[in-house]
Protein backbone atom coordinates (compact mmCIF):
# COMPACT_ATOMS: atom_id res chain seq x y z
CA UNK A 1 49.78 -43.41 -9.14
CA UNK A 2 46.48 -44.82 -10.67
CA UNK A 3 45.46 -42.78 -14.07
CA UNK A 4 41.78 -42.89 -14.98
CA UNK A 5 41.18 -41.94 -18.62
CA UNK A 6 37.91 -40.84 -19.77
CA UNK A 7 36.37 -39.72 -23.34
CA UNK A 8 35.47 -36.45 -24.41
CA UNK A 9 32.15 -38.00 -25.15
CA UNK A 10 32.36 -38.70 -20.80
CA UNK A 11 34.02 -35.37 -20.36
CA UNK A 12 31.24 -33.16 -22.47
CA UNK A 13 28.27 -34.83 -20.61
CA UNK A 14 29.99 -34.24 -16.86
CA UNK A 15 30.50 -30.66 -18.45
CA UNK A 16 26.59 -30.69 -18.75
CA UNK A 17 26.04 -32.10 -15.87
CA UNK A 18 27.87 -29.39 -13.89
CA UNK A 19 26.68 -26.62 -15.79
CA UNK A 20 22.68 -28.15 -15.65
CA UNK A 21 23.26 -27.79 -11.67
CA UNK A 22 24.46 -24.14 -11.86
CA UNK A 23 21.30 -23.32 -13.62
CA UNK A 24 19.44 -24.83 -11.36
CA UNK A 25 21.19 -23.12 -7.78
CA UNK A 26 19.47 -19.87 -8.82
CA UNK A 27 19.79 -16.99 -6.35
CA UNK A 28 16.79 -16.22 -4.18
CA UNK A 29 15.71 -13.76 -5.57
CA UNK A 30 17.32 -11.24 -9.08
CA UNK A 31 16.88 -7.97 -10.22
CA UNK A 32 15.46 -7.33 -13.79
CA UNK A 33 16.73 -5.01 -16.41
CA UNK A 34 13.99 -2.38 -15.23
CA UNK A 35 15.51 -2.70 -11.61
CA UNK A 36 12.27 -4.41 -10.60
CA UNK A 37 13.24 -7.71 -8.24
CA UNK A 38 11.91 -11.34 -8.20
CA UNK A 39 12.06 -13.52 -5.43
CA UNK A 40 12.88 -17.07 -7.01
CA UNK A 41 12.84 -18.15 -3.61
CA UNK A 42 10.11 -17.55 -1.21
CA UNK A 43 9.54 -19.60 2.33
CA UNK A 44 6.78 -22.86 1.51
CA UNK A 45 3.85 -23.03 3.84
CA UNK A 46 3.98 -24.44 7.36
CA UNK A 47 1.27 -25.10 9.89
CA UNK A 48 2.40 -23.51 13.23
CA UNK A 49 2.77 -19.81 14.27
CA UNK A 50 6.32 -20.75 15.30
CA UNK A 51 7.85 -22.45 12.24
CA UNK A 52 6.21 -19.32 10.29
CA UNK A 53 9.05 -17.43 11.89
CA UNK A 54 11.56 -20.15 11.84
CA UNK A 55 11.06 -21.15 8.41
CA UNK A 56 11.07 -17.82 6.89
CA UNK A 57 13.90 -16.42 4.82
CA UNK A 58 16.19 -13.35 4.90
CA UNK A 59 17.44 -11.49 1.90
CA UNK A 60 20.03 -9.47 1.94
CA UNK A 61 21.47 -6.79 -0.35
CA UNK A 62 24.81 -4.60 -0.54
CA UNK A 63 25.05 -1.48 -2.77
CA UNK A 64 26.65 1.55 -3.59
CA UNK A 65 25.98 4.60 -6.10
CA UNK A 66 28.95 7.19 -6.85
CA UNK A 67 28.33 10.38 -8.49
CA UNK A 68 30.84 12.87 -9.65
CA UNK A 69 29.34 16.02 -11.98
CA UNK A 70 31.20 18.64 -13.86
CA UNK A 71 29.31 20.42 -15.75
CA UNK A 72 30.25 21.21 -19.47
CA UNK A 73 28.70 24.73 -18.88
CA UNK A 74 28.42 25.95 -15.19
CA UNK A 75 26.07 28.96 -13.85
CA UNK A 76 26.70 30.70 -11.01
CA UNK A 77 25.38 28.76 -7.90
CA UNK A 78 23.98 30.24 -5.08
CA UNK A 79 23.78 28.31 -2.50
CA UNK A 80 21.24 30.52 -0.23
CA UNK A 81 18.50 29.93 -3.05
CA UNK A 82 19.88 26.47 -4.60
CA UNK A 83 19.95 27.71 -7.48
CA UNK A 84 22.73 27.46 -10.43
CA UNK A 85 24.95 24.35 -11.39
CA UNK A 86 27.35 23.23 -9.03
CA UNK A 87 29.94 20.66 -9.75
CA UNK A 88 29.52 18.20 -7.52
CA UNK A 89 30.00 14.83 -5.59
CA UNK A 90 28.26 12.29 -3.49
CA UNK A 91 28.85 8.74 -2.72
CA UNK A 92 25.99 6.44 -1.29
CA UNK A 93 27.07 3.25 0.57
CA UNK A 94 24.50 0.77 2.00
CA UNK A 95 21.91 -1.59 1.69
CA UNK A 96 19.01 -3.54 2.75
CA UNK A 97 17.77 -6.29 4.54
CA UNK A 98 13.67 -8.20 3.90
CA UNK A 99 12.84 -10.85 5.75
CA UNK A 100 9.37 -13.27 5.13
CA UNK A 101 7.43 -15.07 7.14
CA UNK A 102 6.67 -18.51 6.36
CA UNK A 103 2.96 -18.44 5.19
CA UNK A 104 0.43 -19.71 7.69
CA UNK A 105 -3.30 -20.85 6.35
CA UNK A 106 -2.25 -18.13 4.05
CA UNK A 107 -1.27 -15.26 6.01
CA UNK A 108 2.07 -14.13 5.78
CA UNK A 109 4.19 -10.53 6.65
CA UNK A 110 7.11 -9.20 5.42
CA UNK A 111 9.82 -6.40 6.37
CA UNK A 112 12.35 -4.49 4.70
CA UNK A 113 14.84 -2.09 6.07
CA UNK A 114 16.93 0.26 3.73
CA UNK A 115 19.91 2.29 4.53
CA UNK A 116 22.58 4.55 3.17
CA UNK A 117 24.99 6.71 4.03
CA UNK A 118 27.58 9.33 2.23
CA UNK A 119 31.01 8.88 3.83
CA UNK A 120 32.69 12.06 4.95
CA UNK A 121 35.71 11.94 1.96
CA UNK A 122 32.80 11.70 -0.98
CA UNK A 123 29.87 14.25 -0.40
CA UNK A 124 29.26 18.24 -0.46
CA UNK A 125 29.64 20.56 2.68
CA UNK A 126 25.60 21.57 4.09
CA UNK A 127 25.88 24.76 2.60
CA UNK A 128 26.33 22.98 -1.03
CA UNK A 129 24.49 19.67 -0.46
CA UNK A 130 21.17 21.50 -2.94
CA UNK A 131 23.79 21.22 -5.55
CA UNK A 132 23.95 17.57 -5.65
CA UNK A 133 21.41 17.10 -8.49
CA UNK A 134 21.58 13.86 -10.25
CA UNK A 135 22.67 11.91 -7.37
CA UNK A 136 20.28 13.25 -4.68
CA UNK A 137 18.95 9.79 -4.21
CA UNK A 138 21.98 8.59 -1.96
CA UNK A 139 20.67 10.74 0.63
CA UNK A 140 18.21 12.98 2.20
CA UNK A 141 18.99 16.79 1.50
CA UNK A 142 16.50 17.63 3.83
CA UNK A 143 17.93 15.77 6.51
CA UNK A 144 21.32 17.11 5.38
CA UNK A 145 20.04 21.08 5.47
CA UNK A 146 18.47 20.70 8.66
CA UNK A 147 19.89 18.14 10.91
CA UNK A 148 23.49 17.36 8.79
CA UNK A 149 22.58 13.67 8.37
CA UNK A 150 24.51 12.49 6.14
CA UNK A 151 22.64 9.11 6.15
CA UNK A 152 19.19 7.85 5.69
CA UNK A 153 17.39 4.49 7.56
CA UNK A 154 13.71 3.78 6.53
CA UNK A 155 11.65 0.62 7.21
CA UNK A 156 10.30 1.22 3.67
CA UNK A 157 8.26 -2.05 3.28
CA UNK A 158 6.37 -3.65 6.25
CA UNK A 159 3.04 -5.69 5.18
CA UNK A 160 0.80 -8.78 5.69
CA UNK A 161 -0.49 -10.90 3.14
CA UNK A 162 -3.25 -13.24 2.77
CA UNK A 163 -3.14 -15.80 -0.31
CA UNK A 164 -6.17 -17.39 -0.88
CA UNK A 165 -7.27 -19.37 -4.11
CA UNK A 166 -5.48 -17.76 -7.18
CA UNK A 167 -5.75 -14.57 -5.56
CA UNK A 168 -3.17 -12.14 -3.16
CA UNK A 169 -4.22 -9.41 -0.92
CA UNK A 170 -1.35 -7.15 0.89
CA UNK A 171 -1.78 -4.29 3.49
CA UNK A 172 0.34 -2.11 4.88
CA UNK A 173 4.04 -0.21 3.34
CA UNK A 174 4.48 -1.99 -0.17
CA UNK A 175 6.34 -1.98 -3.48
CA UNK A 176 3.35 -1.94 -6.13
CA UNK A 177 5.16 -2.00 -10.17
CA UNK A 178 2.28 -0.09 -12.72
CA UNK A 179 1.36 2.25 -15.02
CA UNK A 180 1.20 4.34 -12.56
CA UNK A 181 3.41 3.64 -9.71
CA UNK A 182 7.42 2.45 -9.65
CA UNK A 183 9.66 1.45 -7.71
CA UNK A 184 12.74 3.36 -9.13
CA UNK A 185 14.69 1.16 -7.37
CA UNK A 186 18.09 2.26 -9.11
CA UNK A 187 20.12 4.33 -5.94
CA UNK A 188 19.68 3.24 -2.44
CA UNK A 189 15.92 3.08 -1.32
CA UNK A 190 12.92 2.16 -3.45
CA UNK A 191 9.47 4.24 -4.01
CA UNK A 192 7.13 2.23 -1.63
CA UNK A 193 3.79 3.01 -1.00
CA UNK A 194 1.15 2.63 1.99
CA UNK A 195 -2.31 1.28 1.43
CA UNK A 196 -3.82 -1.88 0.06
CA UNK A 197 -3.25 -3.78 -2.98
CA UNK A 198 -5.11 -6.91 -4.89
CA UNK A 199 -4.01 -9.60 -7.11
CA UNK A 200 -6.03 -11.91 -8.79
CA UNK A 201 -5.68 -14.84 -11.25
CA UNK A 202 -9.39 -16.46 -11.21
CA UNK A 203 -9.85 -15.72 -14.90
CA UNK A 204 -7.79 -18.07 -16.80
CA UNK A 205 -4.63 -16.58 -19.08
CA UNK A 206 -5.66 -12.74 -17.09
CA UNK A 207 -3.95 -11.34 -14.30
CA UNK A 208 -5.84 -8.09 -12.69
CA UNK A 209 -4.20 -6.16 -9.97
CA UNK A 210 -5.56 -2.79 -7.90
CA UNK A 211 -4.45 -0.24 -5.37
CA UNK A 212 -5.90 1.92 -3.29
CA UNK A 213 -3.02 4.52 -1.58
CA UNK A 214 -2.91 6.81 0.58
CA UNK A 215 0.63 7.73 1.39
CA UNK A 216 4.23 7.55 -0.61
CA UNK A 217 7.34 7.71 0.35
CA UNK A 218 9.73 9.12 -1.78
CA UNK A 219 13.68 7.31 -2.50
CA UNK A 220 15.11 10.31 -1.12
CA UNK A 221 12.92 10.28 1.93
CA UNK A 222 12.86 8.38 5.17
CA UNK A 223 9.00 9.31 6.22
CA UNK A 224 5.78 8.32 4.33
């Protein structure tokens, strides 16, 4: 058996070496401390309608929010008027998949589809479901009080894009981060919004973005 002997002066820069490349692999895209994502990764221009497709990128996301609430001083609940505090519990399991084109002279479209659902061992009975309170995001209690679905599916983003210059234009079911506007992306489906949006970098060191809306939906709905 051959033994190879190396310094630590060797060993420490290998170390580096290894641990340079880790920082490089980043993941395609992360999620900030506000809950606000960044795509690291996006899909680099092409210059046919069919590698746009090919060459675009899918991102895909597990998650799961469980809530279990006893409250330190109940009321009465009545579950006829939803009103009172109810201890309660509710489970959401799911996720999301977005997929991107491969921008074409510019023009480019993404998709996302959300989902949850509140498995049958971790959730309220119908008649209690307007107790769940802090967790309400996992699922629709409208859905729940008026068709018992337990689950929600929304294709909560769907828009085109057109890059041009130092400027971004997008149309179309959007997440838009303000002043005025979040995501809330912190349960199971994000705020999005419906309309048009503008991004532009043409002034040096300034970044100005607008948004004209006309229709939200909400994280604990499924319809804008």
């Amino acid at each position: 058996m051959k033994i190879v002997k190396i310094s630590a002066a060797a060993a420490l820069a290998c170390a580096l070496a290894v641990s340079a490349n880790a920082e490089d692999a980043k993941p395609k895209r992360t999620l900030k401390n506000n809950m606000q994502e960044v795509y690291n990764v996006v899909p680099s221009s092409v210059d046919s309608l069919s590698a746009a497709f090919s060459e675009g990128m899918v991102y895909g996301r597990l998650r799961a929010n469980t809530f279990y609430w006893d409250w330190q001083t109940p009321t009465s609940w009545d579950p006829a008027k939803g009103k009172g505090n109810l201890d309660n519990r509710i489970m959401g399991l799911g996720g999301s998949i977005i997929y991107k084109t491969a921008p074409l002279y510019g023009l480019s479209a993404t998709a996302g589809v959300y989902g949850s659902v509140a498995p049958f061992w971790f959730r309220e009975d119908i008649a209690d479901i307007g107790g769940v309170k802090a967790g309400k995001d996992t699922i629709s209690r409208y859905d729940v009080k008026t068709d018992g679905k337990y689950h929600m599916i929304s294709l909560a983003q769907m828009y085109g894009q057109y890059d041009f210059s130092k400027n971004s234009v997008k149309f179309g079911r959007q997440i838009f981060e303000s002043v005025l506007t979040k995501s809330n992306d912190t349960k199971m489906i994000p705020n999005t919004f419906e309309g048009v949006t503008l991004e532009t970098k043409e002034i040096p060191a300034t970044t100005i973005r607008g948004a004209y809306f006309y229709a939200q939906k909400l994280r604990d709905h499924t319809t804008f």
